[in-house]
PDB file of N, CA and C in Angstrom:
ATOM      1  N   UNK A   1       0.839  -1.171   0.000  1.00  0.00           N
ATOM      2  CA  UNK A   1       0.000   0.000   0.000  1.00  0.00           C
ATOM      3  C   UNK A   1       0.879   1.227   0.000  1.00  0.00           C
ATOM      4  N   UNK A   2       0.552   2.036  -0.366  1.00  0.00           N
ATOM      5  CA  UNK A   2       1.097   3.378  -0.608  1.00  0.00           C
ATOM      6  C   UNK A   2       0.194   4.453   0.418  1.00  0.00           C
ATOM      7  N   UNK A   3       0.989   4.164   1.639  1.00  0.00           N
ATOM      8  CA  UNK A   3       0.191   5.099   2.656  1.00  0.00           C
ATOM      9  C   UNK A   3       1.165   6.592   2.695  1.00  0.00           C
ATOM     10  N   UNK A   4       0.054   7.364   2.446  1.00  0.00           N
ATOM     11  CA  UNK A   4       0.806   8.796   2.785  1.00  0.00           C
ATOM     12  C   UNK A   4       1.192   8.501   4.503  1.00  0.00           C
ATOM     13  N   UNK A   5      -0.323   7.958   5.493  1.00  0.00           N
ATOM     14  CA  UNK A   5      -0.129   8.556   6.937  1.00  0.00           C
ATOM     15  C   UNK A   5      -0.740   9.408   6.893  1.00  0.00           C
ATOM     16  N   UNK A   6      -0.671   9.931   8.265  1.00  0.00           N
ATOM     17  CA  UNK A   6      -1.168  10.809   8.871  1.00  0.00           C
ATOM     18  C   UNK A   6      -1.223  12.079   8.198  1.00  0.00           C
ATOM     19  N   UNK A   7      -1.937  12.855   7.445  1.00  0.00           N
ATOM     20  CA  UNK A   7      -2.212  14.399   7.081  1.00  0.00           C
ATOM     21  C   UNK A   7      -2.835  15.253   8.298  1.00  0.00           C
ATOM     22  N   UNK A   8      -2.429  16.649   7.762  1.00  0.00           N
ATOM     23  CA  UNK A   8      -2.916  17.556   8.943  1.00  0.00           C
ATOM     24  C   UNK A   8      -3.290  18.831   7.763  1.00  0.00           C
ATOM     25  N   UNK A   9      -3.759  20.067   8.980  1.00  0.00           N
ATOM     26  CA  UNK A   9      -4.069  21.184   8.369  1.00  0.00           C
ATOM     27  C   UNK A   9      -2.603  21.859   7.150  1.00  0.00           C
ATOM     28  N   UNK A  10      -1.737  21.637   7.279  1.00  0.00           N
ATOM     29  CA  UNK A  10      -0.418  22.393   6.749  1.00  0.00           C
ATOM     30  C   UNK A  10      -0.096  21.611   5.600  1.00  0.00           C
ATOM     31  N   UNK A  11      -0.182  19.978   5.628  1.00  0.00           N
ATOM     32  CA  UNK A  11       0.168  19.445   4.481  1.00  0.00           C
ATOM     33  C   UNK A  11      -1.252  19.083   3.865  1.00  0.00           C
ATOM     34  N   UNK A  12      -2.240  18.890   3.857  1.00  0.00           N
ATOM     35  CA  UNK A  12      -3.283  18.522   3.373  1.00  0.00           C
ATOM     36  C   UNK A  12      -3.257  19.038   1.502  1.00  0.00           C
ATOM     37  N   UNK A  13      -3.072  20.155   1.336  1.00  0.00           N
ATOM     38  CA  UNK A  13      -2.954  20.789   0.131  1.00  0.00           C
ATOM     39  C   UNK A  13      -2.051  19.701  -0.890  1.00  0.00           C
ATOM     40  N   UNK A  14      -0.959  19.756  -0.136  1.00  0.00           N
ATOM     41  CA  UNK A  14       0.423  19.145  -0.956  1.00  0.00           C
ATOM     42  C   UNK A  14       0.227  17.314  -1.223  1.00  0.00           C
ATOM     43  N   UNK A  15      -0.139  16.910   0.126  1.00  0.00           N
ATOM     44  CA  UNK A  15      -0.026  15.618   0.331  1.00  0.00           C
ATOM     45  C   UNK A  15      -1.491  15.326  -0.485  1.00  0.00           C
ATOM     46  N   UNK A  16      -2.372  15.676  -0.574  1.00  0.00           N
ATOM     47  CA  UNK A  16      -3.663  15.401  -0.997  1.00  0.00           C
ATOM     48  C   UNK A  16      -4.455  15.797  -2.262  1.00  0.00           C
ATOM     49  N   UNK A  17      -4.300  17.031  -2.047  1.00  0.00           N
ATOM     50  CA  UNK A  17      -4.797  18.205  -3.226  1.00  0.00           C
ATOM     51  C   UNK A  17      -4.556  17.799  -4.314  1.00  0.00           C
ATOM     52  N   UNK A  18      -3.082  17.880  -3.987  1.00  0.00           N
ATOM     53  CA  UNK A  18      -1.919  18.182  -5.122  1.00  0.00           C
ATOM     54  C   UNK A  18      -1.121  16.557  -5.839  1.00  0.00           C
ATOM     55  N   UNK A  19      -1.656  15.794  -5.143  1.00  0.00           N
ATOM     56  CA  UNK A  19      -1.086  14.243  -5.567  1.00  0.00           C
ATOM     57  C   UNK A  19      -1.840  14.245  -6.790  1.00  0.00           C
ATOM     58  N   UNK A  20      -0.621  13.243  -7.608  1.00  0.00           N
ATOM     59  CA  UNK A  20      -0.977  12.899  -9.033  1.00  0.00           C
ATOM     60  C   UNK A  20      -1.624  11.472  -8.689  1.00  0.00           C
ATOM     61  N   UNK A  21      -1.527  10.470  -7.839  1.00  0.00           N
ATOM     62  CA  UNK A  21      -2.045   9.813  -7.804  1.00  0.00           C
ATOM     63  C   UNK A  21      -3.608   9.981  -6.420  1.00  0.00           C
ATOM     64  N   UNK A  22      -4.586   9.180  -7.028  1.00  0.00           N
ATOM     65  CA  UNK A  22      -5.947   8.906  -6.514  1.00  0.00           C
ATOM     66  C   UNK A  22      -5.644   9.054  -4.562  1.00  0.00           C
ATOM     67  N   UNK A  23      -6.545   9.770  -4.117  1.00  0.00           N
ATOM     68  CA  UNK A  23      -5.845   9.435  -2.429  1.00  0.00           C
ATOM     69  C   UNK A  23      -7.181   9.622  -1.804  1.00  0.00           C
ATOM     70  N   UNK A  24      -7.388   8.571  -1.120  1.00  0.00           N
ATOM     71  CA  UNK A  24      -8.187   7.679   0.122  1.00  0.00           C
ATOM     72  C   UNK A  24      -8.197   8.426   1.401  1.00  0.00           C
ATOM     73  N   UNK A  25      -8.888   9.504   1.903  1.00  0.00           N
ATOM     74  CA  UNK A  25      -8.500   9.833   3.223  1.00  0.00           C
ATOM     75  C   UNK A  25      -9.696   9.513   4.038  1.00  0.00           C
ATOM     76  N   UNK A  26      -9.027   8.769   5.276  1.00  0.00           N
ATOM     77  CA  UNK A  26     -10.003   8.959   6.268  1.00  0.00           C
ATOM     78  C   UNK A  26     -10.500   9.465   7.765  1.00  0.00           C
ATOM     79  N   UNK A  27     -11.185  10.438   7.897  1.00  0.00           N
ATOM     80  CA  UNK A  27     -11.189  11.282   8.750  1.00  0.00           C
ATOM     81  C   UNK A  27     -11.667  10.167   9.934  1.00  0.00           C
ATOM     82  N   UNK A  28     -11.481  10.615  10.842  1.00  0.00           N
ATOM     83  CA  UNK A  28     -11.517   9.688  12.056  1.00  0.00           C
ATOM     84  C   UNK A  28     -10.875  10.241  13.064  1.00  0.00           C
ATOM     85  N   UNK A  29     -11.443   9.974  14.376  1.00  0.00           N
ATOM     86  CA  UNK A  29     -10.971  10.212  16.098  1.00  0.00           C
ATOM     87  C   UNK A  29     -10.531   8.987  16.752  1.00  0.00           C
ATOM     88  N   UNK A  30      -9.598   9.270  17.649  1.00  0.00           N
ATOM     89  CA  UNK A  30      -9.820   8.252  18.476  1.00  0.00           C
ATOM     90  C   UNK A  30     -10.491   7.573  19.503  1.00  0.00           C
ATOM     91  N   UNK A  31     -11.299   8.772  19.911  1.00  0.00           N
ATOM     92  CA  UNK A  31     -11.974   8.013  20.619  1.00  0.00           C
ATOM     93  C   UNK A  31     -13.891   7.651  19.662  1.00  0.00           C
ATOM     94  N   UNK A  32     -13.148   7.172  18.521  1.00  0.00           N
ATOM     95  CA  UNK A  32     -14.491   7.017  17.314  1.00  0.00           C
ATOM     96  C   UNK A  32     -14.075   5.583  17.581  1.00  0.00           C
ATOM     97  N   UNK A  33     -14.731   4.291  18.139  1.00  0.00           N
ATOM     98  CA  UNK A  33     -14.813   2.912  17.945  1.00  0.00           C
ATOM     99  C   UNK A  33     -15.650   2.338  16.706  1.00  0.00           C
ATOM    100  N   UNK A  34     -16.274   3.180  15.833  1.00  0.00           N
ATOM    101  CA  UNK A  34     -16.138   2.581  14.794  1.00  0.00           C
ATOM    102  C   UNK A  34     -15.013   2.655  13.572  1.00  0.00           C
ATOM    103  N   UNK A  35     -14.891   4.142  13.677  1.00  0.00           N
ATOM    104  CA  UNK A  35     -13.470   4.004  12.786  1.00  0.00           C
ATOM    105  C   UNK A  35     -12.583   3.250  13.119  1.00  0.00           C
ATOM    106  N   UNK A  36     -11.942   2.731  14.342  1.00  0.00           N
ATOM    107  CA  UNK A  36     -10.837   1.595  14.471  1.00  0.00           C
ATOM    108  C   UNK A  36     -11.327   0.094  14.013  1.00  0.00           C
ATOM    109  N   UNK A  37     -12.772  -0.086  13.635  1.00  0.00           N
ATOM    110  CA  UNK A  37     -13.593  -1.129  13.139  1.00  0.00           C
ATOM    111  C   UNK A  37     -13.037  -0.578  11.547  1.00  0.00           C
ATOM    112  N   UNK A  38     -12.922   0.002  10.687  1.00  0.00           N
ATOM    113  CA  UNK A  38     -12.640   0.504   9.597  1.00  0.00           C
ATOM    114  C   UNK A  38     -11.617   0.546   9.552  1.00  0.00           C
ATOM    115  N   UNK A  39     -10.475   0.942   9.967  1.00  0.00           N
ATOM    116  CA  UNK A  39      -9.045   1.206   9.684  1.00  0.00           C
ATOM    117  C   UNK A  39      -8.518  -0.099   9.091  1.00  0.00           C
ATOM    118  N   UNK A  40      -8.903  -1.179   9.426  1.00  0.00           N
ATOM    119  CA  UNK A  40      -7.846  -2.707   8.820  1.00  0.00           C
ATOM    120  C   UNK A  40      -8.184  -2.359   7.769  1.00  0.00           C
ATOM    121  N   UNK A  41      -9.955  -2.516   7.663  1.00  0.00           N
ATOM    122  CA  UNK A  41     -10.355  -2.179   6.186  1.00  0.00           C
ATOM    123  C   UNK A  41      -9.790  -1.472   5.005  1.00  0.00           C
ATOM    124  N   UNK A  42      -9.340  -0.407   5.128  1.00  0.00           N
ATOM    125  CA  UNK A  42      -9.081   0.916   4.846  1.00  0.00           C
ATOM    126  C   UNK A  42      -7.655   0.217   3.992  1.00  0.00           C
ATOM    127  N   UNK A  43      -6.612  -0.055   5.316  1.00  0.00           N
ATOM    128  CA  UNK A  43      -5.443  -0.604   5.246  1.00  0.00           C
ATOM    129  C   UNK A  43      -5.630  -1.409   3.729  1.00  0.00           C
ATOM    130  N   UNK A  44      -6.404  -2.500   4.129  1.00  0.00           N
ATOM    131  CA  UNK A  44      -6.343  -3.764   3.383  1.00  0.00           C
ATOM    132  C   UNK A  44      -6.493  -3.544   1.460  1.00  0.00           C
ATOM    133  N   UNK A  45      -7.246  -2.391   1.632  1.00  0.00           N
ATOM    134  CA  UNK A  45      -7.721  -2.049   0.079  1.00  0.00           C
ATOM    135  C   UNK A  45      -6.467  -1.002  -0.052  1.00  0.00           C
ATOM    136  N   UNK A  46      -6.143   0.014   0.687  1.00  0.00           N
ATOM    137  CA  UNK A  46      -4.652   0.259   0.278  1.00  0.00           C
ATOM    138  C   UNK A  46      -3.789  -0.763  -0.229  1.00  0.00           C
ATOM    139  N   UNK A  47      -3.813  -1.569   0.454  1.00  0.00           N
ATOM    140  CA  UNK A  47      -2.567  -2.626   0.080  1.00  0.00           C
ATOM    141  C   UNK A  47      -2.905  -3.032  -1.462  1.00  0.00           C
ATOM    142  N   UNK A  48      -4.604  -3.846  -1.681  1.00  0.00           N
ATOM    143  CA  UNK A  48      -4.555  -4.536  -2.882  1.00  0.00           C
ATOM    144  C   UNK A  48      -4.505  -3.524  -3.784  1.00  0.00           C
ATOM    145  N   UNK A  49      -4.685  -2.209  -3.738  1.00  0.00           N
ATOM    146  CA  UNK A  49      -4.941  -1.044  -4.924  1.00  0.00           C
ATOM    147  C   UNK A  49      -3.661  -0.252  -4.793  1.00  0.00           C
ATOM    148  N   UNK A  50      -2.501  -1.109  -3.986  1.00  0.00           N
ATOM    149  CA  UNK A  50      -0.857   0.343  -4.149  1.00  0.00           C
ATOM    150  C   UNK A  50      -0.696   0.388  -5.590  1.00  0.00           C
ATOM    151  N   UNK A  51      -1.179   0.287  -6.611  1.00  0.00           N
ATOM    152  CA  UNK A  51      -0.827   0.360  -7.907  1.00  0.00           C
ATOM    153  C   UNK A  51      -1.493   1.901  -8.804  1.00  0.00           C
ATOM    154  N   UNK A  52      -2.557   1.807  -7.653  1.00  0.00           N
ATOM    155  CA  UNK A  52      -3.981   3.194  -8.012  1.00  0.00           C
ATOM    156  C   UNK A  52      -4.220   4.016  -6.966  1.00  0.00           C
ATOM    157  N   UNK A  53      -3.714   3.722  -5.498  1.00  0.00           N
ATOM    158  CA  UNK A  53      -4.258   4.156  -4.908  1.00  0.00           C
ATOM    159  C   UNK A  53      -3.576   4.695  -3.273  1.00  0.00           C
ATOM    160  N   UNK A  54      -3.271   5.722  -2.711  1.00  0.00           N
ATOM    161  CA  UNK A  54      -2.446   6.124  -1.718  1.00  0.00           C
ATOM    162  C   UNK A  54      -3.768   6.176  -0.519  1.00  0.00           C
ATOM    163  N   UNK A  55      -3.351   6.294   0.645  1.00  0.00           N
ATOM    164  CA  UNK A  55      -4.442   6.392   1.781  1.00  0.00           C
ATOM    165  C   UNK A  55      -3.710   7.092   2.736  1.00  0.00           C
ATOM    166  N   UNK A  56      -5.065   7.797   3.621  1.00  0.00           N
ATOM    167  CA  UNK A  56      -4.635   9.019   3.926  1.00  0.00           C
ATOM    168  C   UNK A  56      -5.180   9.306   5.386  1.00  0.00           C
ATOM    169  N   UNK A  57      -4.521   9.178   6.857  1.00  0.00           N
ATOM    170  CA  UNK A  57      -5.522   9.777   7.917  1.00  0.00           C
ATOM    171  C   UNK A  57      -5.681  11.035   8.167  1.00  0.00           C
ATOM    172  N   UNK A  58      -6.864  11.468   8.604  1.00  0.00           N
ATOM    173  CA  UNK A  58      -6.617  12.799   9.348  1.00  0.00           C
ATOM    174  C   UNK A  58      -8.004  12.782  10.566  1.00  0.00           C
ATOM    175  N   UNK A  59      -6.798  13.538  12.062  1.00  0.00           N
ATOM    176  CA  UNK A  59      -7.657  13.282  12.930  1.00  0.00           C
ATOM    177  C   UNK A  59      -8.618  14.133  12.464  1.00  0.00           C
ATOM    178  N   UNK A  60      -9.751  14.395  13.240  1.00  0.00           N
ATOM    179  CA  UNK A  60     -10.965  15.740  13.066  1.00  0.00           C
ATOM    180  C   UNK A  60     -10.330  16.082  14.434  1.00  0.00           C
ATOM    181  N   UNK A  61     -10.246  15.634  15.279  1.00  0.00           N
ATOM    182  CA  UNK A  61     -10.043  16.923  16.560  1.00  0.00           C
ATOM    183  C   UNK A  61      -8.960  17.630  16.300  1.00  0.00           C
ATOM    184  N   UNK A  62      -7.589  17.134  15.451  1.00  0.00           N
ATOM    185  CA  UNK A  62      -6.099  17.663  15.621  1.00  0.00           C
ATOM    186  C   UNK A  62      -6.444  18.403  14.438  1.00  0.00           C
ATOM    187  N   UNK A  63      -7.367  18.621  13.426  1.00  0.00           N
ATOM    188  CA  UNK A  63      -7.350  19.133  12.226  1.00  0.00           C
ATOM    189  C   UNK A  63      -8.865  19.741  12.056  1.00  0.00           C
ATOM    190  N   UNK A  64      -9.546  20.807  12.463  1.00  0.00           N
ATOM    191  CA  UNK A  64     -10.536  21.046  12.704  1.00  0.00           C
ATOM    192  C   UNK A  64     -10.869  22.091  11.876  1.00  0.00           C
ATOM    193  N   UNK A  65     -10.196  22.535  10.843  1.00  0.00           N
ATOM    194  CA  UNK A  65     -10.202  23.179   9.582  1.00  0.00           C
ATOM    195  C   UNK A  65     -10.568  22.630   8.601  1.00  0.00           C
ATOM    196  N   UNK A  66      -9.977  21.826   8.128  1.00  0.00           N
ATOM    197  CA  UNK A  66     -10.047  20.463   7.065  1.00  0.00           C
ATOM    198  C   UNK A  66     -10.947  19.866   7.258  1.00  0.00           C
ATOM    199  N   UNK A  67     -11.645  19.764   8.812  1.00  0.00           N
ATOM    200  CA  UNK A  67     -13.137  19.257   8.512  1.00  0.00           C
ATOM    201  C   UNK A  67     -14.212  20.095   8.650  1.00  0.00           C
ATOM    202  N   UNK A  68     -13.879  20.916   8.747  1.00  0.00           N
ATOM    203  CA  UNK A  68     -14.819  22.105   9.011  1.00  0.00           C
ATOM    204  C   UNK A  68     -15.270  22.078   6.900  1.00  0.00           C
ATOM    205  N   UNK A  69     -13.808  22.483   6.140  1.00  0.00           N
ATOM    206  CA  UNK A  69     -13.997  22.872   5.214  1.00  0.00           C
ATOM    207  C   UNK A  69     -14.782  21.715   4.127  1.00  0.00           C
ATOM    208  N   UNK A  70     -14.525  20.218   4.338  1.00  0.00           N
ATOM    209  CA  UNK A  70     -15.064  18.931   3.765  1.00  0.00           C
ATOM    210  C   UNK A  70     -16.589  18.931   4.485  1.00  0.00           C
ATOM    211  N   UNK A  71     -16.860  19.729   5.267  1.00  0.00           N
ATOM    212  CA  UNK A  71     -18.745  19.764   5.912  1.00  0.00           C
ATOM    213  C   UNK A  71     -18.594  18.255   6.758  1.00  0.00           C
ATOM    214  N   UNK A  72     -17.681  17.848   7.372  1.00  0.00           N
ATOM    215  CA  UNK A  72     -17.194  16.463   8.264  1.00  0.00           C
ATOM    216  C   UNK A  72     -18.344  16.234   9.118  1.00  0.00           C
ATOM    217  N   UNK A  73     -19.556  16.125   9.111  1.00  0.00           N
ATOM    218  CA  UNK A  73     -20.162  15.942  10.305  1.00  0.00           C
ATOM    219  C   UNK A  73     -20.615  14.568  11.472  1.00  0.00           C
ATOM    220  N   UNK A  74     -19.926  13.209  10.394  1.00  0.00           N
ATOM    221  CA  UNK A  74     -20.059  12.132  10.952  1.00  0.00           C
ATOM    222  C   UNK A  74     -18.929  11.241  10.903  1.00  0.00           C
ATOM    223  N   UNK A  75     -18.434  10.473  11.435  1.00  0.00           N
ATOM    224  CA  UNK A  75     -17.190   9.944  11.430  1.00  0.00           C
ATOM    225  C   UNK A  75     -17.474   8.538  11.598  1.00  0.00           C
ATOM    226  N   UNK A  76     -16.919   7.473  10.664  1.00  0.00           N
ATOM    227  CA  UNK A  76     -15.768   7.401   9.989  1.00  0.00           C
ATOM    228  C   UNK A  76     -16.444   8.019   8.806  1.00  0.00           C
ATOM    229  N   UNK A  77     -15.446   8.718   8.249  1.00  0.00           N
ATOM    230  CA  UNK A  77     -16.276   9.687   7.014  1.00  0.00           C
ATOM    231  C   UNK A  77     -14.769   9.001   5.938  1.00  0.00           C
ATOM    232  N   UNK A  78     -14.797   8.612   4.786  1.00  0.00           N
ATOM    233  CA  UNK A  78     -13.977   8.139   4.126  1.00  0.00           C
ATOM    234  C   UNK A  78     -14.273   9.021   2.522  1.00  0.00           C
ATOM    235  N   UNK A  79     -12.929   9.812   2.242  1.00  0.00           N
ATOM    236  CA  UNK A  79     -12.988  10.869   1.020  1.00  0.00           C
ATOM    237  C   UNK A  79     -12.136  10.349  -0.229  1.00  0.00           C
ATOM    238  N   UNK A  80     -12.579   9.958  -1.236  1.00  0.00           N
ATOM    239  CA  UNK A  80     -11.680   9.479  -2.344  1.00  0.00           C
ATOM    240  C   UNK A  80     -11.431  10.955  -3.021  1.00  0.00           C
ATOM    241  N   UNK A  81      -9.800  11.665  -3.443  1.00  0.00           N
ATOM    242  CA  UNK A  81      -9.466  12.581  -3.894  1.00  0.00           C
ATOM    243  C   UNK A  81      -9.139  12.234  -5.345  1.00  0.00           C
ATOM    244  N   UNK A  82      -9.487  12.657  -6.248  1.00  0.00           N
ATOM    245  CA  UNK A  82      -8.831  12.440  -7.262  1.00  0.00           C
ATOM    246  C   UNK A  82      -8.412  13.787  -8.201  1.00  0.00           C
ATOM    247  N   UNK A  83      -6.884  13.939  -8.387  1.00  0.00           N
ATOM    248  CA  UNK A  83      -6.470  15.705  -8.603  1.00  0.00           C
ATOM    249  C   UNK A  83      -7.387  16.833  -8.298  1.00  0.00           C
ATOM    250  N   UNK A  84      -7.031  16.381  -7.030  1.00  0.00           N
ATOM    251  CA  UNK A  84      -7.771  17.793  -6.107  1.00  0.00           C
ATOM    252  C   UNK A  84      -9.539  17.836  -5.847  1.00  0.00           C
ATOM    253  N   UNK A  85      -9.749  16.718  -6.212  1.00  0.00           N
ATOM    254  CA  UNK A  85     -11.411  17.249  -6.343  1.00  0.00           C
ATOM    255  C   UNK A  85     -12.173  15.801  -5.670  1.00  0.00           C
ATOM    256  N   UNK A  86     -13.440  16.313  -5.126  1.00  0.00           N
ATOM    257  CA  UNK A  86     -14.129  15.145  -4.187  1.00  0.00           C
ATOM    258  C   UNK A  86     -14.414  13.932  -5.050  1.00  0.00           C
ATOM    259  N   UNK A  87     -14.592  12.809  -5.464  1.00  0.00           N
ATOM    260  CA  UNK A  87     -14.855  11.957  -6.189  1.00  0.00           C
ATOM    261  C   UNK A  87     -15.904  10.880  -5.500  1.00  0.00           C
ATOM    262  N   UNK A  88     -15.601  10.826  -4.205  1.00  0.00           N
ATOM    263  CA  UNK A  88     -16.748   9.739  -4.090  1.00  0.00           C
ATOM    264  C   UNK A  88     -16.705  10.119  -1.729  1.00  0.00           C
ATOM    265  N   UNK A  89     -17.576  10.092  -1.454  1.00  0.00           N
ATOM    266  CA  UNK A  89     -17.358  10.460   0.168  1.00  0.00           C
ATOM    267  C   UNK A  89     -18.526   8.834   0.621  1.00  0.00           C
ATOM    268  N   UNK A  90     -17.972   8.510   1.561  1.00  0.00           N
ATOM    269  CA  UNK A  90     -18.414   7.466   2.324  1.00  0.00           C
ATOM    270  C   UNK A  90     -18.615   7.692   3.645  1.00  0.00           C
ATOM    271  N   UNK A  91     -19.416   8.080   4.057  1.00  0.00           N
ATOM    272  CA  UNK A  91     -19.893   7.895   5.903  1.00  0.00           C
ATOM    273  C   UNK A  91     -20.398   6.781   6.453  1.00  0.00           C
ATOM    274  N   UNK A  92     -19.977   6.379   7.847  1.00  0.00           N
ATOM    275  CA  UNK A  92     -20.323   5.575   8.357  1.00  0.00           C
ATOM    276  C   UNK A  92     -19.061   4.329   8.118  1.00  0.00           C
ATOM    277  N   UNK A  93     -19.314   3.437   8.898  1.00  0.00           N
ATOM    278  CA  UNK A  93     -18.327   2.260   9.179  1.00  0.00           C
ATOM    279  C   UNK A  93     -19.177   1.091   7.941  1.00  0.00           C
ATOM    280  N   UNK A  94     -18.447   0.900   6.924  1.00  0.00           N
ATOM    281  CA  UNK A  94     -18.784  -0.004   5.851  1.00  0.00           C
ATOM    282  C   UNK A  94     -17.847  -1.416   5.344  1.00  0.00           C
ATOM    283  N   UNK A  95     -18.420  -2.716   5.121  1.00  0.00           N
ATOM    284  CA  UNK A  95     -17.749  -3.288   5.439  1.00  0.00           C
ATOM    285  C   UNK A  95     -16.285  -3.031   3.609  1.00  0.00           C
ATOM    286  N   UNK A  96     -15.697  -4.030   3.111  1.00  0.00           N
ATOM    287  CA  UNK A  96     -15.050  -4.153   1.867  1.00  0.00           C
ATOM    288  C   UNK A  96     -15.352  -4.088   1.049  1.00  0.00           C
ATOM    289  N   UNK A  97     -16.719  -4.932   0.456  1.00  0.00           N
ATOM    290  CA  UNK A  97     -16.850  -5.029  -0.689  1.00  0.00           C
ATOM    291  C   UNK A  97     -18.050  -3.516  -1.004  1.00  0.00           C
ATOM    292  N   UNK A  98     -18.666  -3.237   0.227  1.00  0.00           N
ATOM    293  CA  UNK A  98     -19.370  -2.120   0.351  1.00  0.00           C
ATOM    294  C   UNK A  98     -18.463  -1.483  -0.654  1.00  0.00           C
ATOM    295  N   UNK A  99     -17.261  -0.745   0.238  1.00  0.00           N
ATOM    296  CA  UNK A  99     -16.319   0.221  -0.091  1.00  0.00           C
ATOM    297  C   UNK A  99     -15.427   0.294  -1.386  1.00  0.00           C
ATOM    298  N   UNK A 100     -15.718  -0.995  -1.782  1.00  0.00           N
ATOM    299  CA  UNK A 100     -15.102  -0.909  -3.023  1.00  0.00           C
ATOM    300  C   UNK A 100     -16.162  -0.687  -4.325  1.00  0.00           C
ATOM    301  N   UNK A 101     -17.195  -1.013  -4.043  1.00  0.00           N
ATOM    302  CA  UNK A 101     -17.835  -1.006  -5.105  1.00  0.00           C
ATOM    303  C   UNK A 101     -17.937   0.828  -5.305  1.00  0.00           C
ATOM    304  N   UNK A 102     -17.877   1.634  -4.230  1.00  0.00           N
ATOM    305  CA  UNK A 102     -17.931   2.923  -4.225  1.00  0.00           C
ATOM    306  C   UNK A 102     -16.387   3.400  -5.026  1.00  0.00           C
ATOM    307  N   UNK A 103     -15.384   2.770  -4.276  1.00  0.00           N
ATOM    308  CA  UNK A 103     -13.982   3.719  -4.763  1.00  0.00           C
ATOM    309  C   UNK A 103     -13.702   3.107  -6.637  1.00  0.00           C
ATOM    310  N   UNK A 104     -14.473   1.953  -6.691  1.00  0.00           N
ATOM    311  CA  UNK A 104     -13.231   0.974  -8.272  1.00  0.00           C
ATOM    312  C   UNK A 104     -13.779   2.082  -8.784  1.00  0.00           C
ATOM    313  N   UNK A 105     -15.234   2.037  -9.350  1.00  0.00           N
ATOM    314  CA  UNK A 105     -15.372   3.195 -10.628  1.00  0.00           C
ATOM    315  C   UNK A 105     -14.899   3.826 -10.735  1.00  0.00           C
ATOM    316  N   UNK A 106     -14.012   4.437  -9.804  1.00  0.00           N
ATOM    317  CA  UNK A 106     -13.069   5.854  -9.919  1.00  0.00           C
ATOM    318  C   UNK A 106     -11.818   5.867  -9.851  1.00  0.00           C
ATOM    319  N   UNK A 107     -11.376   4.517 -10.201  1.00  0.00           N
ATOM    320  CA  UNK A 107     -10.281   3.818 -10.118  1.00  0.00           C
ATOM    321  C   UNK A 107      -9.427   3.323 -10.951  1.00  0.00           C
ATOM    322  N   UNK A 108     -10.119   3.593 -12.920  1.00  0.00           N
ATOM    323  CA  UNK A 108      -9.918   2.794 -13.623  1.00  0.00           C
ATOM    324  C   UNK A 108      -8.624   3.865 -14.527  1.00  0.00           C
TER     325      UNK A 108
END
């Protein structure tokens, strides 16, 4: 998988915006117990898609700009970027094949 990691308010532009390749971010807290139900997930389709696809965290409490500006109001909130622009948003804790059937189309 081609994990960026952790994004914040300062790199979000560069690391995200601005990537030539497709990027996966998912907003999430820690004290959110469903997003840690999501994260393997998350992981796992990074891994089979490192060919298409980078992944991306960002807390909402440590980054409260970035979700302010994405309208973040439920978490696990999962954002497919593709050159700079929203492509597909996922809320809620979903299982794999859910999540993929949302990100492939935008994948090809």
């Amino acid at each position: 998988m081609t994990m960026i990691g952790d994004v914040t308010e300062r790199d979000f532009q560069e690391r995200v915006l601005d990537s030539e390749t497709p990027v996966l971010v998912d907003f999430w807290a820690e004290w959110c117990v469903p997003c840690h139900m999501v994260s393997p997930v998350v992981e796992e389709i990074g891994r089979e898609k490192a060919d298409k696809l980078q992944v991306a965290k960002l807390n909402i409490d440590d980054n409260p700009d970035v979700t302010r500006r994405y309208g973040i109001m439920s978490i696990p909130t999962l954002m497919l970027f593709i050159k700079g622009e929203e492509k597909a948003r996922l809320v809620g804790a979903r299982g794999k094949d859910a999540l993929l059937r949302e990100i492939d189309p935008h994948l090809t």
